[in-house]
Protein backbone atom coordinates (compact mmCIF):
# COMPACT_ATOMS: atom_id res chain seq x y z
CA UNK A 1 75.36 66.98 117.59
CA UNK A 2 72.62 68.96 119.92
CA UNK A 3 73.63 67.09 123.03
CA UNK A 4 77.42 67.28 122.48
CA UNK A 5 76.57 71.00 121.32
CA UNK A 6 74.45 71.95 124.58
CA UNK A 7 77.01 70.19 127.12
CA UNK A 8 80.02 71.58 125.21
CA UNK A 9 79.57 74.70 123.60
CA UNK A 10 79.13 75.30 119.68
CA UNK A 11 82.80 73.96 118.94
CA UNK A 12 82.36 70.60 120.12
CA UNK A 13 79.18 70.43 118.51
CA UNK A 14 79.80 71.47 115.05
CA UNK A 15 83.31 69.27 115.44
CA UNK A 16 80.88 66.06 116.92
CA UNK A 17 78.43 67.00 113.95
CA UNK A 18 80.92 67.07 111.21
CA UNK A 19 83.20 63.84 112.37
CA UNK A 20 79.84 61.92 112.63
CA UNK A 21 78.57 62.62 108.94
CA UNK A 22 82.27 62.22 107.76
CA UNK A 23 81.90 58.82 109.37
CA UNK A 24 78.91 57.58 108.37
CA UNK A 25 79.99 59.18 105.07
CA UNK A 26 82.79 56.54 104.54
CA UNK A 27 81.63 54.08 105.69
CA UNK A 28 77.84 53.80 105.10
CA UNK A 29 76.38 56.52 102.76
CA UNK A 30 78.78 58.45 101.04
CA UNK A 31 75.94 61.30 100.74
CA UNK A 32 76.44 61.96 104.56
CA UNK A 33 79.84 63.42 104.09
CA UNK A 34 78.39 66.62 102.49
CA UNK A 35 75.80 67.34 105.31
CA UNK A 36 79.04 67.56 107.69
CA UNK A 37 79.16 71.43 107.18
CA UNK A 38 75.35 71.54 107.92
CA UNK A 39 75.59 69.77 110.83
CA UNK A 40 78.73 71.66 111.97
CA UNK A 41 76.35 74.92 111.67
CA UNK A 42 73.87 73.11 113.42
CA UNK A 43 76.38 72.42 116.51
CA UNK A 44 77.67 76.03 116.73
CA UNK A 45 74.03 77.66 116.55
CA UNK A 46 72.57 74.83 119.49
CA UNK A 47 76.03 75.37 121.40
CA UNK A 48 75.61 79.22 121.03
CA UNK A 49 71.81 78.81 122.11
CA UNK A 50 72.48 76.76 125.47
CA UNK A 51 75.88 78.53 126.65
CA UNK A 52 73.18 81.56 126.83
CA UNK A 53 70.47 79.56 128.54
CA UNK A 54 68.14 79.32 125.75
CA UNK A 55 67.36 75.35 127.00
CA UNK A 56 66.39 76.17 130.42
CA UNK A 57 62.98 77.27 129.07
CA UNK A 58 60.29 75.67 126.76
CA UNK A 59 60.22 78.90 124.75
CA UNK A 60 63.92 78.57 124.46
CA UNK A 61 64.23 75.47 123.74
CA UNK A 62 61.48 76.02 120.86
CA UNK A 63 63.45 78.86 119.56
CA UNK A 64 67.04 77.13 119.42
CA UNK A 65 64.91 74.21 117.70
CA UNK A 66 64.18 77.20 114.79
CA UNK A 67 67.13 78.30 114.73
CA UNK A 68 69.02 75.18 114.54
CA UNK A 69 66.20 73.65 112.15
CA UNK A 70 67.59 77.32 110.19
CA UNK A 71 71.01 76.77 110.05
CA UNK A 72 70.35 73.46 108.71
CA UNK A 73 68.00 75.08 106.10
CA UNK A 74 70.95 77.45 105.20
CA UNK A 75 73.14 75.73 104.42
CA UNK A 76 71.55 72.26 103.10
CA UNK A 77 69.39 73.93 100.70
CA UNK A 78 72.69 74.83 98.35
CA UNK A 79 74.10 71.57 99.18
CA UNK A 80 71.08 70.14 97.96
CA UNK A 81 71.19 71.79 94.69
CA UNK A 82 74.85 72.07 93.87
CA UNK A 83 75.36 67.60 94.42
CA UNK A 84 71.79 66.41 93.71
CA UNK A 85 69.71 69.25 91.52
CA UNK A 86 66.60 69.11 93.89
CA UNK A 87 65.56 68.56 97.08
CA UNK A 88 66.15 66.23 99.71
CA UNK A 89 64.57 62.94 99.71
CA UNK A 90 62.09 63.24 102.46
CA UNK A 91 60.78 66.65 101.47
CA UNK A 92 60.40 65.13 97.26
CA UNK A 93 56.30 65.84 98.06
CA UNK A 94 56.79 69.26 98.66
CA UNK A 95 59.60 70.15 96.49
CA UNK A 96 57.61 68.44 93.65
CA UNK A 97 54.61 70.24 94.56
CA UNK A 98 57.22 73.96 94.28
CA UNK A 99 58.43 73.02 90.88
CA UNK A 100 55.02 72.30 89.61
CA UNK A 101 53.61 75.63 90.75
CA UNK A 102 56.61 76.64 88.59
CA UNK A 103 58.51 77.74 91.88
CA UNK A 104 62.45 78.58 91.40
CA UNK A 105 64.48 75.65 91.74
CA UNK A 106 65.97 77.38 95.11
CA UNK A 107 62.56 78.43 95.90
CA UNK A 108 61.40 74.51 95.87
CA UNK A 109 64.43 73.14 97.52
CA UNK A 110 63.84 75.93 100.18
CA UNK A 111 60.65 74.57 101.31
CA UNK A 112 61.51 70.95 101.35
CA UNK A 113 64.00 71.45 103.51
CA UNK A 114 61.99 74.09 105.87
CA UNK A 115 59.22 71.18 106.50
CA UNK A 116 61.68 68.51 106.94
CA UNK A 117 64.42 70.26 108.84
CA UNK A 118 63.16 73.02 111.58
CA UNK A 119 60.30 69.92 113.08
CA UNK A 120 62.80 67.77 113.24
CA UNK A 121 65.46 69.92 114.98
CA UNK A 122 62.34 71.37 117.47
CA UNK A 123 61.95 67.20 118.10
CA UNK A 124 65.66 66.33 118.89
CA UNK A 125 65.71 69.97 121.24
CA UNK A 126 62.87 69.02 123.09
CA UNK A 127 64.61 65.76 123.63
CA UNK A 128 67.80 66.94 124.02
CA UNK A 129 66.64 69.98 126.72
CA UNK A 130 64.67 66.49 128.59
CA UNK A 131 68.02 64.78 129.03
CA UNK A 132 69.74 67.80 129.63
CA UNK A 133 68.13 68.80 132.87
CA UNK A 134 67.80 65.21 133.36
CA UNK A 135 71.83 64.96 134.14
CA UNK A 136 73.45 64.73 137.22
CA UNK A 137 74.76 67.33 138.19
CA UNK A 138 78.13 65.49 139.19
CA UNK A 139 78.42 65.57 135.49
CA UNK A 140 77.07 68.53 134.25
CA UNK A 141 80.13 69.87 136.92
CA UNK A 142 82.36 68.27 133.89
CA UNK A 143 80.82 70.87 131.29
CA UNK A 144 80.49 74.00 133.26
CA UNK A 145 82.85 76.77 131.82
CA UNK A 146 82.05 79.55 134.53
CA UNK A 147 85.31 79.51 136.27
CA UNK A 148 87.65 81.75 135.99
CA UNK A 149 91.53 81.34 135.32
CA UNK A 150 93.33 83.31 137.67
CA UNK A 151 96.89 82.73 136.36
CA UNK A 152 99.25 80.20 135.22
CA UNK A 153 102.46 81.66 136.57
């Protein structure tokens, strides 16, 4: 989703991010399929990111990491607790921890997802800003969208 999202623009990202959990949704784990909209948020916030350069710095990169890791917070957390009633699986530690402070269901399922989601996404950005500048630039030519249509007539 990052990758296809940073050499494409937030479109093909949140379209490569959706198809893939709908995918592995029918034919692996049918609990993918409802992560497709978070990963389709995911896609248009690291598409939006690099088409304004945010990946050609560490601090950048850091930041569309938080941001994407956001958008993925966003919009999991009610996904979470509309289809399953808590968490997600790898945060169960900290949203077990929430509800036994007596935290708001939300609340809890907020801060799993926080601790799993925005290291991971600052992980995959970091790797995807490495093979990013690590293209050629024969093929980055493929993905640039600077030029100009004159006319079609």
């Amino acid at each position: 989703t990052c990758l296809a999202a940073a050499l494409a623009g937030p479109v093909v990202g949140a379209i490569s991010g959706a198809i893939n959990n709908i995918i592995y949704g029918v034919t692996m784990d049918p609990i993918s399929t409802v992560y497709a909209f978070s990963q389709a948020g995911i896609g248009i916030v690291v598409g939006l990111m690099a088409y304004y350069g945010a990946l050609k710095s560490l601090k950048g990169t850091l930041l569309t990491g938080i941001f994407g890791g956001a958008a993925a917070v966003v919009i999991s957390t009610p996904l979470n607790i509309i289809f399953w009633g808590t968490g997600n699986l790898w945060g169960d530690l900290a949203y077990a921890a929430a509800v036994a402070k007596h935290f708001p269901l939300w609340q809890a399922s907020t801060i799993d997802e926080i601790i799993v989601d925005i290291p991971d996404k600052i992980v995959v950005l970091l790797l995807v800003a490495a093979l990013f500048k690590g293209l050629p630039k024969s093929l980055m030519s493929l993905y640039q969208s600077n030029h100009r249509i004159e006319s079609l007539d």
